[in-house]
Protein backbone atom coordinates (compact mmCIF):
# COMPACT_ATOMS: atom_id res chain seq x y z
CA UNK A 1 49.61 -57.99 -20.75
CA UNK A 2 49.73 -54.37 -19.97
CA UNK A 3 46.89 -52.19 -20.22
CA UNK A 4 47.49 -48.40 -21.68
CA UNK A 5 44.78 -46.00 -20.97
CA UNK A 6 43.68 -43.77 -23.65
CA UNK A 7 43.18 -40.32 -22.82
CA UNK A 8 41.59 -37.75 -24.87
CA UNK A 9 43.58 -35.54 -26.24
CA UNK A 10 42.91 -31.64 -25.20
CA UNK A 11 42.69 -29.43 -28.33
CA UNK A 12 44.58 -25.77 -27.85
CA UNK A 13 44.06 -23.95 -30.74
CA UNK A 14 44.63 -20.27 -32.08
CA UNK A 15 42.26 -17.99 -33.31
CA UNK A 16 42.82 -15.97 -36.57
CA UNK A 17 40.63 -13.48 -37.97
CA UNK A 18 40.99 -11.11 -40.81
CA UNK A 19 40.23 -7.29 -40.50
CA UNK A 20 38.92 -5.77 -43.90
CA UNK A 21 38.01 -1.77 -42.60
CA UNK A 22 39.04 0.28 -39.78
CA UNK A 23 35.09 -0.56 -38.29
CA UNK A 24 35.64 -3.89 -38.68
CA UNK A 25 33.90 -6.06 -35.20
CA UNK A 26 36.91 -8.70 -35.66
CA UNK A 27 37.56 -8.80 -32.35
CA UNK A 28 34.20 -8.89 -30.90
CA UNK A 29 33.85 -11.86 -33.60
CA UNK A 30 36.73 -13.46 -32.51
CA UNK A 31 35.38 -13.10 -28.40
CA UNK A 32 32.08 -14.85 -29.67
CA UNK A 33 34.75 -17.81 -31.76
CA UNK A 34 36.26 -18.34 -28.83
CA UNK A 35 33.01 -18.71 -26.86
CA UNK A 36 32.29 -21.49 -29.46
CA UNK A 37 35.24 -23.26 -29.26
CA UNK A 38 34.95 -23.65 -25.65
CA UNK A 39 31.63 -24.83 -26.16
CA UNK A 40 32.69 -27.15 -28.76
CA UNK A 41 35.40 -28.42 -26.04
CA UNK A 42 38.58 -26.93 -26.97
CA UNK A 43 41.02 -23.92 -25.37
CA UNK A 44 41.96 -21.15 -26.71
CA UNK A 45 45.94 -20.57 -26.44
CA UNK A 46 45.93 -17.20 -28.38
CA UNK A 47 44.47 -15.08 -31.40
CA UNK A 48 45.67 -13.85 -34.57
CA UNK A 49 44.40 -11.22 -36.10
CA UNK A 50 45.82 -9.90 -39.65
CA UNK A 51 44.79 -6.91 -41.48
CA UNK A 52 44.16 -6.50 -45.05
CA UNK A 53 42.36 -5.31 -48.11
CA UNK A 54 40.65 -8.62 -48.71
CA UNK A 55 41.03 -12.50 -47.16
CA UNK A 56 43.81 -14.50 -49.35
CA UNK A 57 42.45 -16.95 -51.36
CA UNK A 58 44.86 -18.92 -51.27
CA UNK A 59 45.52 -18.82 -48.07
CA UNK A 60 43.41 -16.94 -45.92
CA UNK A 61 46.06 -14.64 -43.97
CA UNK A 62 49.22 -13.49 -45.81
CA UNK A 63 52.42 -15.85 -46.45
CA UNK A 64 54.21 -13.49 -43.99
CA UNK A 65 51.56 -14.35 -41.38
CA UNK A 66 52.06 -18.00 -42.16
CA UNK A 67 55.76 -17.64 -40.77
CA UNK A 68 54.36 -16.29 -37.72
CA UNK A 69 51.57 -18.86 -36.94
CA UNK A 70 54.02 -21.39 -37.43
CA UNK A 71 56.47 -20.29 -34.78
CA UNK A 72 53.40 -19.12 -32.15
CA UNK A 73 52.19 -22.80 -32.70
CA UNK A 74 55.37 -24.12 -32.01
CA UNK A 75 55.60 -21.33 -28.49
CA UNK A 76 51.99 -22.18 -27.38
CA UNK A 77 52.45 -25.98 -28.08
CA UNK A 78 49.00 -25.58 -30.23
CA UNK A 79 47.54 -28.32 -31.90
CA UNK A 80 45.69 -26.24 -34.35
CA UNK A 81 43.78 -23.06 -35.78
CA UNK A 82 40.54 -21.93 -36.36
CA UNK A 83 39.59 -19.22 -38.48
CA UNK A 84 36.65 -16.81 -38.21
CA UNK A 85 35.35 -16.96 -41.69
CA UNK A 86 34.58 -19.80 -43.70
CA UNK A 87 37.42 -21.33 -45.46
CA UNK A 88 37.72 -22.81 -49.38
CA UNK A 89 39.32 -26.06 -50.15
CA UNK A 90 42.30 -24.05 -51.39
CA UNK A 91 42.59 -22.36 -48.34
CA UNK A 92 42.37 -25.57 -46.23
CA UNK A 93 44.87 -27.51 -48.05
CA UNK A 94 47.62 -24.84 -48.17
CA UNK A 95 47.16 -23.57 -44.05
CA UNK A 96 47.16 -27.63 -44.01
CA UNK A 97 50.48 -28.02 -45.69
CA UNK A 98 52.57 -25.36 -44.11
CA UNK A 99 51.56 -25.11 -41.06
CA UNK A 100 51.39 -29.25 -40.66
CA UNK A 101 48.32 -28.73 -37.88
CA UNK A 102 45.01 -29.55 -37.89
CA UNK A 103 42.83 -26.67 -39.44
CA UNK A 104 39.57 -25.60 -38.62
CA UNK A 105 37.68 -22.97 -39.82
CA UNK A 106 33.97 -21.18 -37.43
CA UNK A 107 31.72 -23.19 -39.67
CA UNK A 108 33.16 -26.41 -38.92
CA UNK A 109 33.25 -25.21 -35.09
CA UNK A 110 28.70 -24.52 -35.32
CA UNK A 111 28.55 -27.76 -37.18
CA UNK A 112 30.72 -29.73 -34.56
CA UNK A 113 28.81 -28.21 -31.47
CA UNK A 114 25.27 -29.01 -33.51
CA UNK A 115 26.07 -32.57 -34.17
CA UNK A 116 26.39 -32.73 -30.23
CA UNK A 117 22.98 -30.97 -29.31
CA UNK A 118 20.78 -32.57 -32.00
CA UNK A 119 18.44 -35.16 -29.98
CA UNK A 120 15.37 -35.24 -32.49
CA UNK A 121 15.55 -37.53 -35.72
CA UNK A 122 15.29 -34.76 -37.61
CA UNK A 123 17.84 -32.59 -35.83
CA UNK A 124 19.91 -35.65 -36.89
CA UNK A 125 18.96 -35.77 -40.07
CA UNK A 126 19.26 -31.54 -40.46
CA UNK A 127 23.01 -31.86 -38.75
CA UNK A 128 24.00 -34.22 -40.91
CA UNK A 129 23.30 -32.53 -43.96
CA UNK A 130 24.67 -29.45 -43.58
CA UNK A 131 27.86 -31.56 -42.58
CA UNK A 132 27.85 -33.69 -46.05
CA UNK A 133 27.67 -30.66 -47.67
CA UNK A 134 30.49 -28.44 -45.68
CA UNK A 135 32.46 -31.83 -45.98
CA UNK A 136 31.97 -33.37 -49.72
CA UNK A 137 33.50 -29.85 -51.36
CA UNK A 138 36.59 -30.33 -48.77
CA UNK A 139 37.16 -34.10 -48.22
CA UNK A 140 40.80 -34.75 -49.33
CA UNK A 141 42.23 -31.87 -47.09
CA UNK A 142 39.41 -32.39 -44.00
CA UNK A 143 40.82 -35.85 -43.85
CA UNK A 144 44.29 -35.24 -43.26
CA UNK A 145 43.85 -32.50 -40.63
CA UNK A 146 40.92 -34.88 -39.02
CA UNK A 147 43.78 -37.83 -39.23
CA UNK A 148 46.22 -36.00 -37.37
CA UNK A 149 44.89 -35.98 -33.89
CA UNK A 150 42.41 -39.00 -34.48
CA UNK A 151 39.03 -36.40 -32.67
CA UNK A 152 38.29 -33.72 -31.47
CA UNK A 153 36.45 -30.89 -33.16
CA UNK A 154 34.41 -31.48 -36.36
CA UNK A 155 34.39 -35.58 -35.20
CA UNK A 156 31.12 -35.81 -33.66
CA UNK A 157 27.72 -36.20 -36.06
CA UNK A 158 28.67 -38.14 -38.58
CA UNK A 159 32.28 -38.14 -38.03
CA UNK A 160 35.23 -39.54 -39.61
CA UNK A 161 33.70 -42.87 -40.96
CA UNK A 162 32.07 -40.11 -43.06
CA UNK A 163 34.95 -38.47 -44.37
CA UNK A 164 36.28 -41.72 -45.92
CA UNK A 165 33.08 -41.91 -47.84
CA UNK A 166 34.11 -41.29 -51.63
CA UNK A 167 31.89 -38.16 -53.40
CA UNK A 168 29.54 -40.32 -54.83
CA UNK A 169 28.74 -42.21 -51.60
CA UNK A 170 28.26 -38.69 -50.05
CA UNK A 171 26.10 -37.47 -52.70
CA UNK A 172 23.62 -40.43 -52.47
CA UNK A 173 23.67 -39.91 -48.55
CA UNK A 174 22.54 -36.06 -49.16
CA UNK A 175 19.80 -37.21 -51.84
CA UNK A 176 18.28 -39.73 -49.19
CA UNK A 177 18.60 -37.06 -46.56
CA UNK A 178 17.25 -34.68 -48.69
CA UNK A 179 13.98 -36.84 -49.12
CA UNK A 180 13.84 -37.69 -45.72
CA UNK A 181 13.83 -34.84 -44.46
CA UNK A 182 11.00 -33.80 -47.21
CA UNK A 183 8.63 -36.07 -45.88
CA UNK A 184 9.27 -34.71 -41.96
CA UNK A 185 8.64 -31.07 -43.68
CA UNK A 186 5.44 -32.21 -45.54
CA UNK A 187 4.06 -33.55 -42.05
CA UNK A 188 5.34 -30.47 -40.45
CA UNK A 189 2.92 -28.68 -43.07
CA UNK A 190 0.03 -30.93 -42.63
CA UNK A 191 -0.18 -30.43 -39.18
CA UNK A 192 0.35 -26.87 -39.86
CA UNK A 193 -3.04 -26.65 -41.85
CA UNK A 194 -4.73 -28.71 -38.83
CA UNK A 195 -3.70 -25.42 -36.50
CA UNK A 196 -4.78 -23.45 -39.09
CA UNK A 197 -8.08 -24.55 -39.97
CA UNK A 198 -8.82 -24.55 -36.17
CA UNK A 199 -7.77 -21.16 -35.67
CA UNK A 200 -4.73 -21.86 -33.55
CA UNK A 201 -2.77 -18.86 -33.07
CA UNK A 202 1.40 -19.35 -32.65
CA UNK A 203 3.67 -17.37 -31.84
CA UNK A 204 7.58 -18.39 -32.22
CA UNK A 205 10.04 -17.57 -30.29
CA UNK A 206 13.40 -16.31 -31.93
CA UNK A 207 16.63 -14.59 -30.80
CA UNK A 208 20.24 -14.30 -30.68
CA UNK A 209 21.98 -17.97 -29.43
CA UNK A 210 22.13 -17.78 -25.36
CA UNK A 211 19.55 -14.91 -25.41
CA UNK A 212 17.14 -16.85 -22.86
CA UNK A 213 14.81 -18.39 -25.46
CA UNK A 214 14.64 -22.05 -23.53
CA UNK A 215 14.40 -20.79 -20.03
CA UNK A 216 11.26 -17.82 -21.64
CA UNK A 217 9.37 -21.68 -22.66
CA UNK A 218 10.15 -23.19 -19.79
CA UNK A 219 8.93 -20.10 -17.48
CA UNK A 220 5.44 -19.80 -19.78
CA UNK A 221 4.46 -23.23 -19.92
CA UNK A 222 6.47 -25.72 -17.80
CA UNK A 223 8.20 -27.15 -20.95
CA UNK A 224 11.42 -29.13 -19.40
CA UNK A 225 14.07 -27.78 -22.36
CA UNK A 226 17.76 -27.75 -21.58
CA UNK A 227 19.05 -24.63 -20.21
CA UNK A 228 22.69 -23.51 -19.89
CA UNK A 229 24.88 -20.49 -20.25
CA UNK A 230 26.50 -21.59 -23.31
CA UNK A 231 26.00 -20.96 -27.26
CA UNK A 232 23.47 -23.49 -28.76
CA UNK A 233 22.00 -25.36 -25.87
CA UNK A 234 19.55 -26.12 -27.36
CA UNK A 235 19.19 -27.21 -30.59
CA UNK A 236 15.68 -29.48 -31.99
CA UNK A 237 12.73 -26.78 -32.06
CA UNK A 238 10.13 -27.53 -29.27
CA UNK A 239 6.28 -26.52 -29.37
CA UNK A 240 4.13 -25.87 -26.09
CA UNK A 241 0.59 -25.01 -25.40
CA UNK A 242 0.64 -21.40 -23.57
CA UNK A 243 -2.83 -20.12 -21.24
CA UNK A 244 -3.83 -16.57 -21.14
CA UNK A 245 -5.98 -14.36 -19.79
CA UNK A 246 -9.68 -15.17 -20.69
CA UNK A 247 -9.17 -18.54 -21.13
CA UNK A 248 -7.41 -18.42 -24.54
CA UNK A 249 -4.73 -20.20 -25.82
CA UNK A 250 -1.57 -19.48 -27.89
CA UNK A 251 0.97 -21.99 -29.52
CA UNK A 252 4.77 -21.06 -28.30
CA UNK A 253 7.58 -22.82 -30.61
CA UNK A 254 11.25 -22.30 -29.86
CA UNK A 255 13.46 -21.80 -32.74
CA UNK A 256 17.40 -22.40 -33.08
CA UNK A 257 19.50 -19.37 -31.97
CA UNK A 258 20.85 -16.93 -34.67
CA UNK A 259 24.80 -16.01 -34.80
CA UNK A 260 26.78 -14.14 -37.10
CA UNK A 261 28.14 -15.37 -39.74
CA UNK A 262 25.67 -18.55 -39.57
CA UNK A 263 26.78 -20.85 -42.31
CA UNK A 264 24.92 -21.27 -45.00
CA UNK A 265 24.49 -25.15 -44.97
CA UNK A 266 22.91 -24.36 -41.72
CA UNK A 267 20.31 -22.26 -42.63
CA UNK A 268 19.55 -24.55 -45.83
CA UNK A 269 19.69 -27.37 -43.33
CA UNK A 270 17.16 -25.85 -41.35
CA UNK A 271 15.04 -23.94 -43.33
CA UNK A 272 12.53 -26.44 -43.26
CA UNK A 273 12.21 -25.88 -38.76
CA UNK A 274 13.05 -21.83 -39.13
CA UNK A 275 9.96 -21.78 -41.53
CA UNK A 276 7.41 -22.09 -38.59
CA UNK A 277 8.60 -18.79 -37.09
CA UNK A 278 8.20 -18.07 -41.27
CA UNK A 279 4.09 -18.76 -40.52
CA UNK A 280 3.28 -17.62 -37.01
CA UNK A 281 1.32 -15.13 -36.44
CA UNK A 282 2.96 -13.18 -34.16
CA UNK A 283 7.73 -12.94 -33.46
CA UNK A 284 9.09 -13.07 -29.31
CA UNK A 285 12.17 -11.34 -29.88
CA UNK A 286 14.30 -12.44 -26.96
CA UNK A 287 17.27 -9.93 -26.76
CA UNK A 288 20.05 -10.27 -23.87
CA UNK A 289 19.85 -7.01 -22.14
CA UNK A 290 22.81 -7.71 -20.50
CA UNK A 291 25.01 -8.50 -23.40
CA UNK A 292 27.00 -5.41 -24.30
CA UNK A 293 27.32 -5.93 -28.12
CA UNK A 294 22.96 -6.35 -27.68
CA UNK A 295 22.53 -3.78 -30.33
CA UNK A 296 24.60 -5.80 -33.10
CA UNK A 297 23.05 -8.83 -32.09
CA UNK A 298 19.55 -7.60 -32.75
CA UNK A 299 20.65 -6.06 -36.16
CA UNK A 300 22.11 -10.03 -37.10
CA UNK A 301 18.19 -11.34 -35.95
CA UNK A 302 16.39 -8.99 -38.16
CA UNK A 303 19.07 -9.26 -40.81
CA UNK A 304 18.93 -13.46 -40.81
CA UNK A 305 14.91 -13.17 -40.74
CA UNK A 306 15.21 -10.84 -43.76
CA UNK A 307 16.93 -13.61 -45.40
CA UNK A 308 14.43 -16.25 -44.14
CA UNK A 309 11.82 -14.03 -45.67
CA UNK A 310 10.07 -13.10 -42.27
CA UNK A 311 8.98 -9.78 -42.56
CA UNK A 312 5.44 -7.98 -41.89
CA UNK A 313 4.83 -9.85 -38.35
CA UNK A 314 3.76 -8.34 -34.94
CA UNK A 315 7.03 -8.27 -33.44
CA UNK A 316 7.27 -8.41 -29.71
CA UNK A 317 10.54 -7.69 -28.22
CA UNK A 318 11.70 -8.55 -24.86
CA UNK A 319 14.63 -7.28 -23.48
CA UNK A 320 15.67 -10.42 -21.22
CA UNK A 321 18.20 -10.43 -18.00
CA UNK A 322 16.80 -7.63 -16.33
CA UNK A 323 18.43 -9.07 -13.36
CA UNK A 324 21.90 -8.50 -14.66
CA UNK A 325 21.16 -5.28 -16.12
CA UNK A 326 22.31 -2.00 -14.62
CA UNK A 327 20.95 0.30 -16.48
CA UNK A 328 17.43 -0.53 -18.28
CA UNK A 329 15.85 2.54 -19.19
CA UNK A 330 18.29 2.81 -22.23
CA UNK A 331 16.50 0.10 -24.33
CA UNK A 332 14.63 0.68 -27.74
CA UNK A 333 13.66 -1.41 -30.59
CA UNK A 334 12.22 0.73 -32.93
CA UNK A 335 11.28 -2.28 -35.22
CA UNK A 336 9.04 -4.02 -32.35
CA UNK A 337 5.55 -3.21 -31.77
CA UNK A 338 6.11 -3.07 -28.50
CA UNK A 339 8.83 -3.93 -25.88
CA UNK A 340 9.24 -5.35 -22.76
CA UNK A 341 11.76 -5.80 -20.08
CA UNK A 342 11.70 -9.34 -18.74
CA UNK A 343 13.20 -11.85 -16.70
CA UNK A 344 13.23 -15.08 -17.90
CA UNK A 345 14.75 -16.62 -14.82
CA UNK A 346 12.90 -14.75 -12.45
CA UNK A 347 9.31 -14.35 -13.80
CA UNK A 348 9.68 -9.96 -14.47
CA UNK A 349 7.44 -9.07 -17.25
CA UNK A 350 5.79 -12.60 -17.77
CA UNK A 351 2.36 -11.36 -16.92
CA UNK A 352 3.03 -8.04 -19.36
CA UNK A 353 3.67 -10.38 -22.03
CA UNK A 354 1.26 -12.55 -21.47
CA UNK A 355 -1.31 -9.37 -21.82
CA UNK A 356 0.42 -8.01 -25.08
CA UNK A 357 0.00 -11.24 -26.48
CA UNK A 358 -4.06 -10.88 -25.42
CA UNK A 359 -3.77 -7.58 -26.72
CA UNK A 360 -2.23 -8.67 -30.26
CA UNK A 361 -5.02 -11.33 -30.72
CA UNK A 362 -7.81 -8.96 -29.85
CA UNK A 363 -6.60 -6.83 -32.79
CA UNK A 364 -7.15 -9.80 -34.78
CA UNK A 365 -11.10 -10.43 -33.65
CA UNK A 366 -14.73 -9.08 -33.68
CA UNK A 367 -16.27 -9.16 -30.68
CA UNK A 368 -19.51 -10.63 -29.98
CA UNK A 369 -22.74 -10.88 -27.73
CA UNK A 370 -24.53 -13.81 -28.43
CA UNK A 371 -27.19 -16.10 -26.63
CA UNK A 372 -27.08 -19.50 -27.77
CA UNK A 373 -29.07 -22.55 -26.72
CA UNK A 374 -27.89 -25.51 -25.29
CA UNK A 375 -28.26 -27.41 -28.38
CA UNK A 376 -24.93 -25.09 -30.01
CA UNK A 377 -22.55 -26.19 -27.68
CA UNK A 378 -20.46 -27.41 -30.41
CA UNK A 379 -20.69 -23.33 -31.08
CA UNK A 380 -20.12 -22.72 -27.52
CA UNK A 381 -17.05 -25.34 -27.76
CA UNK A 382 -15.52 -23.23 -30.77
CA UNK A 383 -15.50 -20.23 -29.06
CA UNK A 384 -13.80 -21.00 -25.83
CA UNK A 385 -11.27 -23.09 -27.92
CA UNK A 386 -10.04 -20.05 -30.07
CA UNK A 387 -11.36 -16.71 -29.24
CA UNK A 388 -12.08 -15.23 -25.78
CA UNK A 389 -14.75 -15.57 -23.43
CA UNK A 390 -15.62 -12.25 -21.83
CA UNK A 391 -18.53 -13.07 -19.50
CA UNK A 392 -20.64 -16.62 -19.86
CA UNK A 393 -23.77 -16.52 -18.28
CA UNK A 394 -26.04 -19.37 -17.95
CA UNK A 395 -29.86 -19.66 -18.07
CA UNK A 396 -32.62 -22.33 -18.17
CA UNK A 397 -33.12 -21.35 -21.73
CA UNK A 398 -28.71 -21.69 -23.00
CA UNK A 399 -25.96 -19.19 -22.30
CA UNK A 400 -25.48 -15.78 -22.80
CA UNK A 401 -21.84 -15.23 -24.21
CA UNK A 402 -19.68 -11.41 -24.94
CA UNK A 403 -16.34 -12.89 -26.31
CA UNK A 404 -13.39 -12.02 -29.14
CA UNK A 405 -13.56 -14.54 -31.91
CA UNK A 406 -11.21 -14.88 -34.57
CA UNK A 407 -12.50 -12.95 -38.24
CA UNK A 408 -12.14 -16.43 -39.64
CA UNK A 409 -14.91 -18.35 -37.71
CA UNK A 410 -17.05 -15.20 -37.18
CA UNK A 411 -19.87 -16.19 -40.24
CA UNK A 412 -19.57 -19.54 -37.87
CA UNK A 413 -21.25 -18.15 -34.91
């Protein structure tokens, strides 16, 4: 009997966005689509990029642009498109039937490159989600572009045993991962009021995807996340314990990278995980320095943490990759409190930021003199654990104490 071996089959696609206005970013959009395809595992053969008044809805580009796609996929031997903006099911279906290739559009391209980074149950359970939903309003045409190369992007997750599921089988899937995920986000908020009723301060970490927000955790506290120069390495959000000066403590938790245009089954998806930088106390802005569309980038954080409803926190903002940066004296954010220029990868700024953060808690406490006897060391205990110690001095009769507490447990000591 002879044996065949099956290869995977590499995806080339073509890019196609739509310009609107003469300042349209389409093309910067369509560098950062092709940065996700890549990362999703597929080449980019060429771009397309159409301009109009408005994005057919029929159709997305024009049904003289459909002529042309068809003969450039023929040219570039392309095995599909993606396009930058999300598409309807009447788009899909006709780019489906007269172009006869498989169809993508940048949603399905965050979804596809999620399903592969999610490690956590609920990352899982989030991923999945947003993919029912993307998926259930678009089965009939998703399935015959999925069919036609048998993988590929928008496969992983759930994947095609999924897209065979009729709508009602879908819609009981997204009810039972609706409550499961309910019950992760009411122990999320129970051990939320634990930190809070013991005066834990946190302080989440958010930023633009690829920004250095893994490799900023890992620096701090020796947390082992997954770092790599690509969009989304790291998905599931991840909490550490970070030391400062004076022997205080801070909670650090990582949050999933922003991008434009993030689909809105993501962010429904996630709300839930994006809601702890929601309750912090204090928002790390990590901003690539070194990125030269940095400026847009930090409009699209602030923007998406509008929409979160995030607003009225100490905002620190570090302008990351000072080692590839040429030119750093050129860098404002006039909606941090303060800013610093770091690097992650190298350790620049850590011990600045480290002091802010010091500095931003302070703000928040009374300080104190106190002598207490040994018999209030549970007192004592409280103190060390969530304000900061100034000078301890110890005596036959108890300890002598100057320290910061936190307004809430001042009536305590």
């Amino acid at each position: 009997m002879q044996l065949y071996e099956s290869k995977n089959i590499e995806e080339r696609v073509i890019l196609i966005g739509i310009q609107t206005d003469a300042g349209d970013d389409t093309q910067k959009s369509l560098r950062e689509l092709e940065e996700l395809v890549e990362t999703a595992g597929a080449v980019t053969v060429g771009e397309v990029i159409q301009k109009r008044e408005s994005i057919h809805p029929a159709s997305y580009v024009g049904p003289g642009k459909l002529e042309e796609l068809r003969e450039l996929l023929y040219t570039l031997d392309a095995t599909g498109i993606v396009c930058d903006d999300e598409l309807s099911p009447a788009q899909y279906g006709t780019l489906e039937s007269e172009l006869q290739c498989k169809v993508m559009d940048r949603t399905l391209v965050i979804l596809d490159i999620f399903a592969g980074r999610a490690v956590t149950k609920e990352g899982k359970l989030q991923v999945e989600l947003a993919q029912l939903k993307y998926r259930a309003a678009r089965l009939v045409g998703l399935r015959n572009s999925m069919s036609r190369l048998g993988g590929g992007i928008g496969t992983r997750g759930p994947g095609e045993k999924k897209l065979e599921m009729d709508r009602r089988m879908i819609r009981n899937r997204i009810t039972q991962l609706k409550q499961d995920l309910e019950e992760m986000k009411r122990h999320r908020e129970l051990l939320r009021g634990q930190r809070m009723k013991s005066n834990q301060k946190v302080a989440a970490i958010v930023g633009y995807t690829n920004a250095g927000k893994s490799t900023l955790l890992n620096t701090l506290t020796g947390a082992s996340v997954l770092e790599e120069n690509k969009l989304f390495a790291t998905l599931d959000p991840t909490t550490r314990v970070l030391d400062l000066p004076g022997k205080q403590q801070i909670l650090l938790t990582d949050t999933v990278g922003f991008i434009r245009k993030l689909p809105h089954h993501l962010v429904d998806a996630f709300k839930s995980t994006l809601e702890e930088a929601k309750f912090a106390d204090i928002i790390i802005h990590v901003v690539d320095a070194s990125n030269p569309q940095m400026d847009e980038q930090m409009h699209i954080v602030y923007d998406t943490l509008r929409q979160l409803g995030i607003e009225g926190k100490k905002i620190i903002t570090l302008f990351n990759k000072q080692d590839q940066v040429d030119c750093p004296e050129n860098l404002k954010d006039l909606q941090a409190d303060c800013i610093i220029r770091t690097s992650a990868k190298t350790g620049t700024g850590m011990e600045e930021l480290k002091e802010e953060l010091v500095r931003m808690l302070q703000a928040e406490q009374i300080y104190i003199e106190r002598f207490y006897g040994y018999d209030r060391a549970n007192v004592i205990s409280m103190i060390r654990k969530v304000g900061q110690v100034v000078e301890e001095e110890y005596y036959p009769e108890g300890i002598s104490i100057k320290a910061y507490v936190p307004v809430e447990i001042y009536g305590k000591v």
